[in-house]
PDB file of N, CA and C in Angstrom:
ATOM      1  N   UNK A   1       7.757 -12.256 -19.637  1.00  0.00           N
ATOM      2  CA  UNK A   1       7.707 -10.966 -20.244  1.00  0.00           C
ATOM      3  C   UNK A   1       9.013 -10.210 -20.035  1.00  0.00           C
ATOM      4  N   UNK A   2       8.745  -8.761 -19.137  1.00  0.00           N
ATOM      5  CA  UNK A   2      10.033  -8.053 -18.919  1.00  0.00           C
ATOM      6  C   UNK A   2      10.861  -9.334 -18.045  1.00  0.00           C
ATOM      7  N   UNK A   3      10.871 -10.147 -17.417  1.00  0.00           N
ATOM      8  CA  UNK A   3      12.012 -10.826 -16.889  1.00  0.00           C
ATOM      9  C   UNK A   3      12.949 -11.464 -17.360  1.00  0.00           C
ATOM     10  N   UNK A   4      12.729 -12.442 -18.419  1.00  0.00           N
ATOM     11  CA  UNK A   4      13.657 -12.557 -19.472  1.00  0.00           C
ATOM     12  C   UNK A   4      14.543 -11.695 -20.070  1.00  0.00           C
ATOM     13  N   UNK A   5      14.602 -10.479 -20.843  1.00  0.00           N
ATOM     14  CA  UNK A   5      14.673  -9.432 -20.979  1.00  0.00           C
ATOM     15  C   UNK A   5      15.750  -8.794 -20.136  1.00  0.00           C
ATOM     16  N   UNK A   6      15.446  -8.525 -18.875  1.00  0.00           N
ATOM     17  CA  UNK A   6      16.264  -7.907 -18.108  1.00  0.00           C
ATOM     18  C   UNK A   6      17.223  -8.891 -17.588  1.00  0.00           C
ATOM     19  N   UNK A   7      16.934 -10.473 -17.855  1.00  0.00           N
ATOM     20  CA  UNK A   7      17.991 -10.932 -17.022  1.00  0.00           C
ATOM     21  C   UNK A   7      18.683 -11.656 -18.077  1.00  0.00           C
ATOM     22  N   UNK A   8      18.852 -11.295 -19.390  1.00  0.00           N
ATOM     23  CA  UNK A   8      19.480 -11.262 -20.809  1.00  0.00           C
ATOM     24  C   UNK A   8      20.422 -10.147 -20.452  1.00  0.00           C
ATOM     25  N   UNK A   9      20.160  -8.853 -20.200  1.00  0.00           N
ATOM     26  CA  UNK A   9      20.827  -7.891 -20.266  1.00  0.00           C
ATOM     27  C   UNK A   9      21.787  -7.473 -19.035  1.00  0.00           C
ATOM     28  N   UNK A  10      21.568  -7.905 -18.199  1.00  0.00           N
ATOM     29  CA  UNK A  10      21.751  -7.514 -16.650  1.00  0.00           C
ATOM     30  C   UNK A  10      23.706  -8.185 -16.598  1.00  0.00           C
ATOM     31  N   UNK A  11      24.417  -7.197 -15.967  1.00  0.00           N
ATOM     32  CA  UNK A  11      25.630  -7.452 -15.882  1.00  0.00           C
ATOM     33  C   UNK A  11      25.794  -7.640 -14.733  1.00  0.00           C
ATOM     34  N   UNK A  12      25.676  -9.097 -14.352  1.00  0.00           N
ATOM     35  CA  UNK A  12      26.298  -9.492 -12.317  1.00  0.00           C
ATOM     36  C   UNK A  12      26.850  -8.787 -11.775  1.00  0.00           C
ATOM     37  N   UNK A  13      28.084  -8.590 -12.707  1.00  0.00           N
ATOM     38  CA  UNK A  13      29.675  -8.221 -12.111  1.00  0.00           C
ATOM     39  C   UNK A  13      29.466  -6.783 -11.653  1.00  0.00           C
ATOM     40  N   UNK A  14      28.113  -6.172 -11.592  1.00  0.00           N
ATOM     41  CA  UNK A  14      28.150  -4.782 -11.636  1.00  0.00           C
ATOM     42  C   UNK A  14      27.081  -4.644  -9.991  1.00  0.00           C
ATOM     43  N   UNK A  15      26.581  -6.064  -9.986  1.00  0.00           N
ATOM     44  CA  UNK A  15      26.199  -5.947  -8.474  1.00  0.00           C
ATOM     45  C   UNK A  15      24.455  -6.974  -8.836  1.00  0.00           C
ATOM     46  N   UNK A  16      23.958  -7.088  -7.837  1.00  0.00           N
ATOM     47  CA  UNK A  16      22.441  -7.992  -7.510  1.00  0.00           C
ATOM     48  C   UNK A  16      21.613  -6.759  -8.861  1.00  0.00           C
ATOM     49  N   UNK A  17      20.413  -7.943  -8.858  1.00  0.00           N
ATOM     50  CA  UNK A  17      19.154  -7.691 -10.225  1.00  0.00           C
ATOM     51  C   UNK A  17      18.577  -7.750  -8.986  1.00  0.00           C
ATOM     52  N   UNK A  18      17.789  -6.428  -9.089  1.00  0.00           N
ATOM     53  CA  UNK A  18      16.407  -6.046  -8.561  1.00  0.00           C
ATOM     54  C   UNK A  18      15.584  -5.648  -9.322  1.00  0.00           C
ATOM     55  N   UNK A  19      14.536  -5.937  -9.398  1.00  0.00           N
ATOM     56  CA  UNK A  19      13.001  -6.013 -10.845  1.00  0.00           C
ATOM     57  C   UNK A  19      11.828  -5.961  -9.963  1.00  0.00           C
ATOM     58  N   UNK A  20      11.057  -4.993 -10.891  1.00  0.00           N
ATOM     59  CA  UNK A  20       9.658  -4.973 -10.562  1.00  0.00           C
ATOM     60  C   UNK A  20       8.582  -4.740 -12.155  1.00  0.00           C
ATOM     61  N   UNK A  21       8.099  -5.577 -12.210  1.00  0.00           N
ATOM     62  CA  UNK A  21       7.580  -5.145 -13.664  1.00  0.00           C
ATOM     63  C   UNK A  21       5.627  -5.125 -13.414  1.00  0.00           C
ATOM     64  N   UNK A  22       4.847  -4.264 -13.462  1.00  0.00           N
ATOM     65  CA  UNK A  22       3.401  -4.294 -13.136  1.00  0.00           C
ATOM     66  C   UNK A  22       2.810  -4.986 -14.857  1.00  0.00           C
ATOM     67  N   UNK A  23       2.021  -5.645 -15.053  1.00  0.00           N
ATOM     68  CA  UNK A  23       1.395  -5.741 -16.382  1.00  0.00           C
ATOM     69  C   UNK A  23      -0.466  -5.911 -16.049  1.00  0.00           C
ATOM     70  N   UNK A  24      -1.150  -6.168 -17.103  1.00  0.00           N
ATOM     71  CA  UNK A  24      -2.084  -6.822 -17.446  1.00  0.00           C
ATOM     72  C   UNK A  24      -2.069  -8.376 -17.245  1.00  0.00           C
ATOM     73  N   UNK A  25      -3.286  -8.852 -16.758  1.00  0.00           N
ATOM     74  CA  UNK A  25      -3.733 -10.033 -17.201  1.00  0.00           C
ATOM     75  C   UNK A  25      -4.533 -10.389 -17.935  1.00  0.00           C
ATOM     76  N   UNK A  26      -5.146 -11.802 -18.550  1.00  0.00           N
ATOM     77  CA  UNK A  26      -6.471 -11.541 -18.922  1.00  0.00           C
ATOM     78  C   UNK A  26      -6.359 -13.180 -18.774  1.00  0.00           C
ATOM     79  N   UNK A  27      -7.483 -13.316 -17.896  1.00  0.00           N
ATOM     80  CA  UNK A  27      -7.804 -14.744 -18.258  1.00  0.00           C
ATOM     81  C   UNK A  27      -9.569 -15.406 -18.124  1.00  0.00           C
ATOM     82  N   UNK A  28      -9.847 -16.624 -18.302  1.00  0.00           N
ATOM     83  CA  UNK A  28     -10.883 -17.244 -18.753  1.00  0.00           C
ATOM     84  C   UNK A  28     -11.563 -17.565 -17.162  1.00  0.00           C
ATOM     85  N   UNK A  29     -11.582 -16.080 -16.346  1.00  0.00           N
ATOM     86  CA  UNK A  29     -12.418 -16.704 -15.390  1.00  0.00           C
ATOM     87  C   UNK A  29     -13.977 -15.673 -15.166  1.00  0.00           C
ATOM     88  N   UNK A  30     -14.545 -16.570 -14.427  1.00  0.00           N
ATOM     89  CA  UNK A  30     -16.024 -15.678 -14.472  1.00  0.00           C
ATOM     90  C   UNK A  30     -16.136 -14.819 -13.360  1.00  0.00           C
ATOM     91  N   UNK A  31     -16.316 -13.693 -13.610  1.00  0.00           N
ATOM     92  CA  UNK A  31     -16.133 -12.176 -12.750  1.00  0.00           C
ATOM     93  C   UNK A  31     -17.009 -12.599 -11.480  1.00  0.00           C
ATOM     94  N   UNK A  32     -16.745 -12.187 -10.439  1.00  0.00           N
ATOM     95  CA  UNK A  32     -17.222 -12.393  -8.599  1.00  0.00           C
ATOM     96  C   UNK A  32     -16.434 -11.351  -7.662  1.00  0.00           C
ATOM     97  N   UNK A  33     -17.334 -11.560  -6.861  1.00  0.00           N
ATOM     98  CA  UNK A  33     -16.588 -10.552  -5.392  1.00  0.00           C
ATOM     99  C   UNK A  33     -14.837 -11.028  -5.704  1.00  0.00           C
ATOM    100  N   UNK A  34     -14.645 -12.182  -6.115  1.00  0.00           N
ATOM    101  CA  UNK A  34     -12.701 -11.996  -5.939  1.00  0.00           C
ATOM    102  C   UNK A  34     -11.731 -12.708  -6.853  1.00  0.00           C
ATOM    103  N   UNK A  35     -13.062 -12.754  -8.674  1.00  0.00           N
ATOM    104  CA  UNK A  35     -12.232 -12.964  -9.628  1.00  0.00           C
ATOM    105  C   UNK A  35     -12.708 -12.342 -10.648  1.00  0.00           C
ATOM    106  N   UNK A  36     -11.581 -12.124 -11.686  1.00  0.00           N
ATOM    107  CA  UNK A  36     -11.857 -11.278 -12.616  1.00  0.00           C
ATOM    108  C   UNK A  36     -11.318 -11.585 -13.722  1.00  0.00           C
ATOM    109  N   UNK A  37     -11.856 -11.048 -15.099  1.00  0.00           N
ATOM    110  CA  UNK A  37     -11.183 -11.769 -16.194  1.00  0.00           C
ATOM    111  C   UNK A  37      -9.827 -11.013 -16.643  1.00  0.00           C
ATOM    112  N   UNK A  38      -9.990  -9.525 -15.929  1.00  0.00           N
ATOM    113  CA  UNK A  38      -8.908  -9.387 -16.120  1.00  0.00           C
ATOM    114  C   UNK A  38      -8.193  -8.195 -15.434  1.00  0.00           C
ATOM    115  N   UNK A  39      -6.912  -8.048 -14.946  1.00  0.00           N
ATOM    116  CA  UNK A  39      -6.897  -7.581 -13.533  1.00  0.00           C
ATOM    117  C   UNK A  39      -5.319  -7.684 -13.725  1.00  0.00           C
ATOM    118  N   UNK A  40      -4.682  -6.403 -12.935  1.00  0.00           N
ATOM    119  CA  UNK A  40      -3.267  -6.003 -13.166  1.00  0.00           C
ATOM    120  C   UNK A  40      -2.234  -6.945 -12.056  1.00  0.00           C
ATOM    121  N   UNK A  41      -1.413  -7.339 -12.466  1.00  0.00           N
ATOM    122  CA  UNK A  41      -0.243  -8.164 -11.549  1.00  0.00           C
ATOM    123  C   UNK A  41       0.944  -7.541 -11.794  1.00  0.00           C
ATOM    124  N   UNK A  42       1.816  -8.129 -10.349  1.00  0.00           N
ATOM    125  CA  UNK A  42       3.023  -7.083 -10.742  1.00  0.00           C
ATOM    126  C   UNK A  42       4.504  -8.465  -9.951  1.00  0.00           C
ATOM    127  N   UNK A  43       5.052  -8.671 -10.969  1.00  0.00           N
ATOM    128  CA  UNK A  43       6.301  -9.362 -10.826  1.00  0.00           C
ATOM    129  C   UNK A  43       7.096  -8.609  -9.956  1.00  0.00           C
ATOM    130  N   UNK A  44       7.830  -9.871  -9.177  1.00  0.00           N
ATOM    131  CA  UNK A  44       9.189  -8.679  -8.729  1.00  0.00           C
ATOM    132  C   UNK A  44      10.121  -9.632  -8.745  1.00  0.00           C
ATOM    133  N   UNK A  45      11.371  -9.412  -8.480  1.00  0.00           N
ATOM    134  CA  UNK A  45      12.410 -10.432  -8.974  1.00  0.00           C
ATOM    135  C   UNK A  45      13.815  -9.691  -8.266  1.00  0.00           C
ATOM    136  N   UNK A  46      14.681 -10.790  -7.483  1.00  0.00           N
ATOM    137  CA  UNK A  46      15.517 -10.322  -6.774  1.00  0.00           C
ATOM    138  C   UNK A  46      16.612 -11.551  -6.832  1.00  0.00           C
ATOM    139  N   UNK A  47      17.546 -11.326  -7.514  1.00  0.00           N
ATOM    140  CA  UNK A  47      19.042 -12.357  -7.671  1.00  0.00           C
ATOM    141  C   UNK A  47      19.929 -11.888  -7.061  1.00  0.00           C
ATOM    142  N   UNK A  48      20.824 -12.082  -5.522  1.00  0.00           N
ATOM    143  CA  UNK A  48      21.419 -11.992  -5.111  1.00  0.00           C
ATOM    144  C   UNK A  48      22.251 -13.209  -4.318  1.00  0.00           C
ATOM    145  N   UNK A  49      23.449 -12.678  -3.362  1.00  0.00           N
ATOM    146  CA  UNK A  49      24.079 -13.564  -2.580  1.00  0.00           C
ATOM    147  C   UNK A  49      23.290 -13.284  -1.214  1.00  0.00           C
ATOM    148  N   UNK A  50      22.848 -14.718  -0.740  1.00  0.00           N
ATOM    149  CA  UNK A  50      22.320 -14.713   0.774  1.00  0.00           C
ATOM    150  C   UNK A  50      21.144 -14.181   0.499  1.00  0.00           C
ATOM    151  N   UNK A  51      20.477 -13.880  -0.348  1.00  0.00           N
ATOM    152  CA  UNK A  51      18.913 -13.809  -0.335  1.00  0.00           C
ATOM    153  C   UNK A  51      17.687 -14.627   0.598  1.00  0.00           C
ATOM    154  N   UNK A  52      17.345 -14.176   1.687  1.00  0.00           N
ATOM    155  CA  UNK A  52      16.547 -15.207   2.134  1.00  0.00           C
ATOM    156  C   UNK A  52      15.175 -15.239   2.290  1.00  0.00           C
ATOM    157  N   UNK A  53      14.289 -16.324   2.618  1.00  0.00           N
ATOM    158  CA  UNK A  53      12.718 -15.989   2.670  1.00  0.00           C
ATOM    159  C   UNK A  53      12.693 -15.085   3.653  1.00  0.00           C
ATOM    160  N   UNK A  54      12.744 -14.965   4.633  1.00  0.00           N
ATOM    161  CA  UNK A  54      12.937 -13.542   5.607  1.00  0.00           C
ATOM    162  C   UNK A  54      13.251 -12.213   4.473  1.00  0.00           C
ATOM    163  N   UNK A  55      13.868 -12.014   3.661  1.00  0.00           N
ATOM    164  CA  UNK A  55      13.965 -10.498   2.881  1.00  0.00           C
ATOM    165  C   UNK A  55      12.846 -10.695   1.777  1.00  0.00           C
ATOM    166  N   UNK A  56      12.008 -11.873   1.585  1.00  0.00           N
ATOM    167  CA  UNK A  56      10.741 -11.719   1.082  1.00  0.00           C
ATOM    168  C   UNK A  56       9.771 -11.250   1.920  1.00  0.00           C
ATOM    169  N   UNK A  57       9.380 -12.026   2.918  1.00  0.00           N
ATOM    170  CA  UNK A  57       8.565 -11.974   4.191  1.00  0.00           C
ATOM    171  C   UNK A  57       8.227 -10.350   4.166  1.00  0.00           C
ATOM    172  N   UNK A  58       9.696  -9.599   4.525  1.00  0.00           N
ATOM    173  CA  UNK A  58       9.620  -8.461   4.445  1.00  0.00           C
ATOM    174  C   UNK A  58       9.106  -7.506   3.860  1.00  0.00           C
ATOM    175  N   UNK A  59       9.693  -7.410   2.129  1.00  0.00           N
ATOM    176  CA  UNK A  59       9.185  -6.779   1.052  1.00  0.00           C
ATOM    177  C   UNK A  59       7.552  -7.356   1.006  1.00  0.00           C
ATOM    178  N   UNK A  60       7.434  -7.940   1.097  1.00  0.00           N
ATOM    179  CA  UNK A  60       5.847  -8.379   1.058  1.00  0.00           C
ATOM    180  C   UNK A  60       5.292  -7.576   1.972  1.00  0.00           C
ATOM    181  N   UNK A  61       5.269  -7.758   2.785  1.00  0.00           N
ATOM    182  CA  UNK A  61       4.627  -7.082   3.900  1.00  0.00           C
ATOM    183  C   UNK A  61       4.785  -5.578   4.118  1.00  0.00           C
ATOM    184  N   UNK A  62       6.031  -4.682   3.645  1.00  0.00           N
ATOM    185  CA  UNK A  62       5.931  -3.503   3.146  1.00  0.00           C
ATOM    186  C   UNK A  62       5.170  -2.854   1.838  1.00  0.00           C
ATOM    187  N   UNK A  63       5.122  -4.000   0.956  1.00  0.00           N
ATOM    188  CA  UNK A  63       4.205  -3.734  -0.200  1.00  0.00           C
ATOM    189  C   UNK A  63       2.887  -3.732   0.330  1.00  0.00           C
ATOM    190  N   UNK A  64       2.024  -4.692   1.171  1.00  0.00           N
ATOM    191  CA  UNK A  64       0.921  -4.775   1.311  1.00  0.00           C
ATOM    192  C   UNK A  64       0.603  -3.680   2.298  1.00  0.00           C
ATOM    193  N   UNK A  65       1.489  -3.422   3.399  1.00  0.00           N
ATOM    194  CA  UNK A  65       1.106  -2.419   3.931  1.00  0.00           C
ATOM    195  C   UNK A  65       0.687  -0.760   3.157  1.00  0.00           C
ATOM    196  N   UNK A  66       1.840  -0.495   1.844  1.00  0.00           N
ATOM    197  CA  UNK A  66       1.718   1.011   1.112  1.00  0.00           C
ATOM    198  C   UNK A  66       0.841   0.456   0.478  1.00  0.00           C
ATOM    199  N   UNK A  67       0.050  -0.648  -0.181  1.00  0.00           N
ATOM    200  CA  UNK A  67      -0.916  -1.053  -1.299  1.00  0.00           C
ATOM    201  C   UNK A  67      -2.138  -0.847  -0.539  1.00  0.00           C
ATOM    202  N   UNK A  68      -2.313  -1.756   1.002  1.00  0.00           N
ATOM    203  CA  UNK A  68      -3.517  -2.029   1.211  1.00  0.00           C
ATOM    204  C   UNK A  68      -3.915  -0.893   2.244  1.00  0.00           C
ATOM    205  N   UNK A  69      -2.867  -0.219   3.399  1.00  0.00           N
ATOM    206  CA  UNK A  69      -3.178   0.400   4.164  1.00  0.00           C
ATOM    207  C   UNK A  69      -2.243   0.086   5.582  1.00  0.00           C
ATOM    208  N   UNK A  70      -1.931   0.636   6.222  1.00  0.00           N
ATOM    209  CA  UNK A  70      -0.801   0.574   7.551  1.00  0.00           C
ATOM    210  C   UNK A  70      -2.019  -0.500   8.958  1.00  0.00           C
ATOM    211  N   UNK A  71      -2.980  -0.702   8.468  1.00  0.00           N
ATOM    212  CA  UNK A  71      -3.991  -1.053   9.537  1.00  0.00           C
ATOM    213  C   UNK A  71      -4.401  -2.412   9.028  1.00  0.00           C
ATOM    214  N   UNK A  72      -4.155  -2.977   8.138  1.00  0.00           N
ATOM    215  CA  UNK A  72      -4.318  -3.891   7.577  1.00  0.00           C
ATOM    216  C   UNK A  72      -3.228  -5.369   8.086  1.00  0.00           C
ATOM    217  N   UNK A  73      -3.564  -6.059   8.891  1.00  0.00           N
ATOM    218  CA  UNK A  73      -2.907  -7.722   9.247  1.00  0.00           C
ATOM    219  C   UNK A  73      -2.380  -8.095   8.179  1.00  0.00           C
ATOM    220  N   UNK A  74      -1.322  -8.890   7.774  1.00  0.00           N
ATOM    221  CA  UNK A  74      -0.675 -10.021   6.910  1.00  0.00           C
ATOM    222  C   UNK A  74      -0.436 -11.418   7.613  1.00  0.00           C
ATOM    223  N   UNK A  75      -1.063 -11.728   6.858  1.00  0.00           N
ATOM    224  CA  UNK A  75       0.082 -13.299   7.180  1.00  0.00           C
ATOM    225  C   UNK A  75       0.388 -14.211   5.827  1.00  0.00           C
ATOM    226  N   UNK A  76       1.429 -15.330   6.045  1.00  0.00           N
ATOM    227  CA  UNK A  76       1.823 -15.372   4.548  1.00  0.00           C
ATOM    228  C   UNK A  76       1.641 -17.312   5.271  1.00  0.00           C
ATOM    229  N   UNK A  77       1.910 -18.063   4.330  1.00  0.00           N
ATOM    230  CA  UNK A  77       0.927 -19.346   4.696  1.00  0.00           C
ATOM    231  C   UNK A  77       1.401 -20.254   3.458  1.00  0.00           C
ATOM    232  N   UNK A  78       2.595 -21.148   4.053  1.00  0.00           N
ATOM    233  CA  UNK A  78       3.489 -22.165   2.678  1.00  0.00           C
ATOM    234  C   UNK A  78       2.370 -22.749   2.021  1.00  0.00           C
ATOM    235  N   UNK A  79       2.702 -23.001   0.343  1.00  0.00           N
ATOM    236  CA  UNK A  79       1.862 -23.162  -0.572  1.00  0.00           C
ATOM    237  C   UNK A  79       2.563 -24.164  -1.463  1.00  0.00           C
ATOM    238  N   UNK A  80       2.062 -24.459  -2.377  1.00  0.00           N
ATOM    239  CA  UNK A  80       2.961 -25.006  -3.683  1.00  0.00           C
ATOM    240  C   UNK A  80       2.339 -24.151  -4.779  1.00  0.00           C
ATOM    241  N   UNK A  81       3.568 -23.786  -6.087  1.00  0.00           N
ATOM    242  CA  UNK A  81       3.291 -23.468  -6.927  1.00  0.00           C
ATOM    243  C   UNK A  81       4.411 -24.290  -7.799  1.00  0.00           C
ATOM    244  N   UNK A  82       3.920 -24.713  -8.989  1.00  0.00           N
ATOM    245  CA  UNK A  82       5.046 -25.243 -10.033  1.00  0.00           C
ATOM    246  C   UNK A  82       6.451 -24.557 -10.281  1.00  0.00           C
ATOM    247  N   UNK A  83       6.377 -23.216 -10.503  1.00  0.00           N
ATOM    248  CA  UNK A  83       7.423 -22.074 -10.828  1.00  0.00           C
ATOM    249  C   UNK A  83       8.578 -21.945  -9.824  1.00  0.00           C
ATOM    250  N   UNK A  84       7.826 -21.898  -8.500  1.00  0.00           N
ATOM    251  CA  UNK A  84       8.797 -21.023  -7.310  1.00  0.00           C
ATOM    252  C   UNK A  84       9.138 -22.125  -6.285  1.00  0.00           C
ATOM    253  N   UNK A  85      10.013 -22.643  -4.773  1.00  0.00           N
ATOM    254  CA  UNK A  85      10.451 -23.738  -4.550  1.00  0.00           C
ATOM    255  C   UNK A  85      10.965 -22.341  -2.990  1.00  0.00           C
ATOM    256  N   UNK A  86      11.020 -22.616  -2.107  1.00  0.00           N
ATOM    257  CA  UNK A  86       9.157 -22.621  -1.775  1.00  0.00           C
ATOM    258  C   UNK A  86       8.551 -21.425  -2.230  1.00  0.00           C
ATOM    259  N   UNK A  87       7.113 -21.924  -1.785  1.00  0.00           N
ATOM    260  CA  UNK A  87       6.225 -20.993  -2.484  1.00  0.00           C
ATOM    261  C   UNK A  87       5.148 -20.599  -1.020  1.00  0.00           C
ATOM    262  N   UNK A  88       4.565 -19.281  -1.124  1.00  0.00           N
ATOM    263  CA  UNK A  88       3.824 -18.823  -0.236  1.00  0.00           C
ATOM    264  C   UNK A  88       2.801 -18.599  -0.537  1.00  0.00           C
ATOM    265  N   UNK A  89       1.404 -17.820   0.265  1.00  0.00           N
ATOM    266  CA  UNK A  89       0.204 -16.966  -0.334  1.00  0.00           C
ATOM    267  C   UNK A  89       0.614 -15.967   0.950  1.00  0.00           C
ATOM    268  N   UNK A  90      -0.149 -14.728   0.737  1.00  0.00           N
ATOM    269  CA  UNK A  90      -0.143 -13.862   1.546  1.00  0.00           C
ATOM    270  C   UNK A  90      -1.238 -13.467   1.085  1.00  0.00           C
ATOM    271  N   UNK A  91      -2.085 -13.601   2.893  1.00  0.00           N
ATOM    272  CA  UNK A  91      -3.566 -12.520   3.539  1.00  0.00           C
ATOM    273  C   UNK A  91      -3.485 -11.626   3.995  1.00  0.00           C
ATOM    274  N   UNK A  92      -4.350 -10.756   3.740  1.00  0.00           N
ATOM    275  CA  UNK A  92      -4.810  -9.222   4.377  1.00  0.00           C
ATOM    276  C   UNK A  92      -5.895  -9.323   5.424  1.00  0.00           C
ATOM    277  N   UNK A  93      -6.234  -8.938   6.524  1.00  0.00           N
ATOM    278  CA  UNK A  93      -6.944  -8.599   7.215  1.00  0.00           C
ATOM    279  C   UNK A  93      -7.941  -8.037   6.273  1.00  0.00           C
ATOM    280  N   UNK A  94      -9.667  -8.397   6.410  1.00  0.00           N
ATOM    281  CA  UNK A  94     -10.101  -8.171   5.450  1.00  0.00           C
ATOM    282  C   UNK A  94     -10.516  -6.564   5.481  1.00  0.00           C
ATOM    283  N   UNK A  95     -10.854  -5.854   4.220  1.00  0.00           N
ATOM    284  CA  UNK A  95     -11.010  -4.629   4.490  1.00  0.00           C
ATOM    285  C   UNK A  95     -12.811  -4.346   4.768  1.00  0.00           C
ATOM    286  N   UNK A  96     -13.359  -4.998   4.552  1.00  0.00           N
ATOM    287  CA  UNK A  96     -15.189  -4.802   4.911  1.00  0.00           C
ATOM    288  C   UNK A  96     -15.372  -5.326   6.161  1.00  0.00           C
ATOM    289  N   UNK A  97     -14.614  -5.686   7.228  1.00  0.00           N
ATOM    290  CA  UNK A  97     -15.143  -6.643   8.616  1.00  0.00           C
ATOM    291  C   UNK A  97     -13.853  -6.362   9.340  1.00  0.00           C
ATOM    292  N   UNK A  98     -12.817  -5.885   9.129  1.00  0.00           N
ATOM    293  CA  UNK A  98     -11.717  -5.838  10.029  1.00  0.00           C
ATOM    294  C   UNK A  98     -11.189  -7.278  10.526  1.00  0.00           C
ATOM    295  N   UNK A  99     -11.592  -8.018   9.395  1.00  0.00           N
ATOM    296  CA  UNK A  99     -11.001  -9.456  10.601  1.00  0.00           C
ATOM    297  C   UNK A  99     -11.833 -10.394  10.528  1.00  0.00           C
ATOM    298  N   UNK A 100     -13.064  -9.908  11.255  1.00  0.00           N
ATOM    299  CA  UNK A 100     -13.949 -10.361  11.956  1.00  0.00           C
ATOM    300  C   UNK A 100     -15.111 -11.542  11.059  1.00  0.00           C
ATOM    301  N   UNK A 101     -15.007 -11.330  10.051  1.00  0.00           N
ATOM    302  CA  UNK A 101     -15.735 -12.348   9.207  1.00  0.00           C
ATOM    303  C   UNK A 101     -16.788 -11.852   8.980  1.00  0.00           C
ATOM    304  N   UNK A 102     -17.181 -11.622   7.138  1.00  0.00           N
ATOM    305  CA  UNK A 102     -18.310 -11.159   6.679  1.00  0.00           C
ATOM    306  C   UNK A 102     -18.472 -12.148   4.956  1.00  0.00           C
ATOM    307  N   UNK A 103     -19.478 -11.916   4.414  1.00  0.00           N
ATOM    308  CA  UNK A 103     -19.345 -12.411   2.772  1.00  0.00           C
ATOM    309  C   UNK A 103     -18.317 -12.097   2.220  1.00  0.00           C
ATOM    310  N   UNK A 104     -17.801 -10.923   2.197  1.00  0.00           N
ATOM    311  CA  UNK A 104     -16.829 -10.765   1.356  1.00  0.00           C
ATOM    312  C   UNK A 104     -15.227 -12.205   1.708  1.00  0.00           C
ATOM    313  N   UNK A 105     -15.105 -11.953   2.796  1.00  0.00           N
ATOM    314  CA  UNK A 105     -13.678 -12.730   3.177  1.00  0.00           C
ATOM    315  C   UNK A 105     -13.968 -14.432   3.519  1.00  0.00           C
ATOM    316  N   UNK A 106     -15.555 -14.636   2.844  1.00  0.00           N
ATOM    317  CA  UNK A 106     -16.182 -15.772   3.214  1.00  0.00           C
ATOM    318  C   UNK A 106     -16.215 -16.377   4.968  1.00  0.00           C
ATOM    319  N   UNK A 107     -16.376 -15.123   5.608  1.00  0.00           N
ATOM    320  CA  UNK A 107     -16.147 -15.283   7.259  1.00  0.00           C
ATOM    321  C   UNK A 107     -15.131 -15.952   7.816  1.00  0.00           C
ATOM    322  N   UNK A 108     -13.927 -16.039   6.880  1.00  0.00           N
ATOM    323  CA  UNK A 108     -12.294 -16.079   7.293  1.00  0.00           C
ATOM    324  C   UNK A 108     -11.738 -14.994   8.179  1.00  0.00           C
ATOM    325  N   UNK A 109     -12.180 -13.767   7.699  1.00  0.00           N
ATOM    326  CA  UNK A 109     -11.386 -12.682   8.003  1.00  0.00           C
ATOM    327  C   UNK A 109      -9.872 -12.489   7.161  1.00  0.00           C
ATOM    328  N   UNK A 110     -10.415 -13.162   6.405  1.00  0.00           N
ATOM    329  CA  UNK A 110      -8.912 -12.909   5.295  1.00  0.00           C
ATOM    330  C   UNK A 110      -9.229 -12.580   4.178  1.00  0.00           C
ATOM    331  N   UNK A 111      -8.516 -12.248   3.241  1.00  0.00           N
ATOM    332  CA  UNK A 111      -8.349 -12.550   1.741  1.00  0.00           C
ATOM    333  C   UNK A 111      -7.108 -12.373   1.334  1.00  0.00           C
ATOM    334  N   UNK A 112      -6.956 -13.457   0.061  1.00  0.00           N
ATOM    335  CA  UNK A 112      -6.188 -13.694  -0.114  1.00  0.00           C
ATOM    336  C   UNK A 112      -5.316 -12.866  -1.717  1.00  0.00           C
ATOM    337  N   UNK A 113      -4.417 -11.957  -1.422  1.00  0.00           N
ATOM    338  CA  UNK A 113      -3.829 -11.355  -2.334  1.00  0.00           C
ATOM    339  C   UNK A 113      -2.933 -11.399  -2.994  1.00  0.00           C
ATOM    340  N   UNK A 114      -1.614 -12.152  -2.968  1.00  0.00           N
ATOM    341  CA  UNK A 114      -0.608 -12.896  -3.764  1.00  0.00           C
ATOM    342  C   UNK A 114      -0.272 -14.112  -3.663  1.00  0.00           C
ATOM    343  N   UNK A 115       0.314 -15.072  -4.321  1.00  0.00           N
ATOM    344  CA  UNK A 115       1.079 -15.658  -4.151  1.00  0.00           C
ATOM    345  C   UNK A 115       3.099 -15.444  -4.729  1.00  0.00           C
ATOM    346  N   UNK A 116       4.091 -16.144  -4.021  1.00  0.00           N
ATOM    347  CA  UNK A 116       4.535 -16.028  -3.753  1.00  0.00           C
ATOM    348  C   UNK A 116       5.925 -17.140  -3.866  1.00  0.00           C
ATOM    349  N   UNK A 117       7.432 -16.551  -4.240  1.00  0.00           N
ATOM    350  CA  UNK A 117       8.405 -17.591  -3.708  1.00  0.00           C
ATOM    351  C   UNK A 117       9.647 -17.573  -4.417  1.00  0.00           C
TER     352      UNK A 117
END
């Protein structure tokens, strides 16, 4: 969508592409405690020199903290995805059990809110 777009237009020589674009989804799944057919996502996109998974780690974990709450655990947990090289997921401490394991977080004490990479 907007990423193409901006990185058509974007002049290097003028310094690093930083992007955040929120949209819509909509897809073919059947609605539950933690899917939905259709439900907002938000890209972010960062081209620089020396970029490292550590300045993701980060931004992640500042996002989830202003999104989910300052009391809320993260942890992020290597993954594969086709797109990204490496790729992560990142959990929240769950918000109905604190942790502790209930239905909602399937008695993980997690859930799981992005992926990542």
């Amino acid at each position: 969508g907007d990423q193409a777009r901006v990185l058509e237009k974007h002049d290097f020589s003028k310094g690093p592409l930083k992007m955040v674009g929120p949209g819509k989804v909509y897809r073919r799944d059947d609605d539950d405690a933690t899917h939905s057919h259709q439900f907002m996502q938000m890209e972010g996109l960062v081209i620089d020199k020396n970029v490292t998974m550590s300045d993701l780690k980060g931004t992640l974990e500042l996002i989830a903290k202003h999104v989910f709450g300052q009391d809320r655990e993260t942890r992020l947990r290597p993954s594969y995805f086709p797109f990204t090289e490496p790729s992560v997921e990142m959990d929240v401490s769950c918000f109905n059990c604190n942790g502790k394991g209930c239905p909602i977080c399937k008695y993980t004490g997690w859930i799981e809110v992005l992926g990542a990479g």
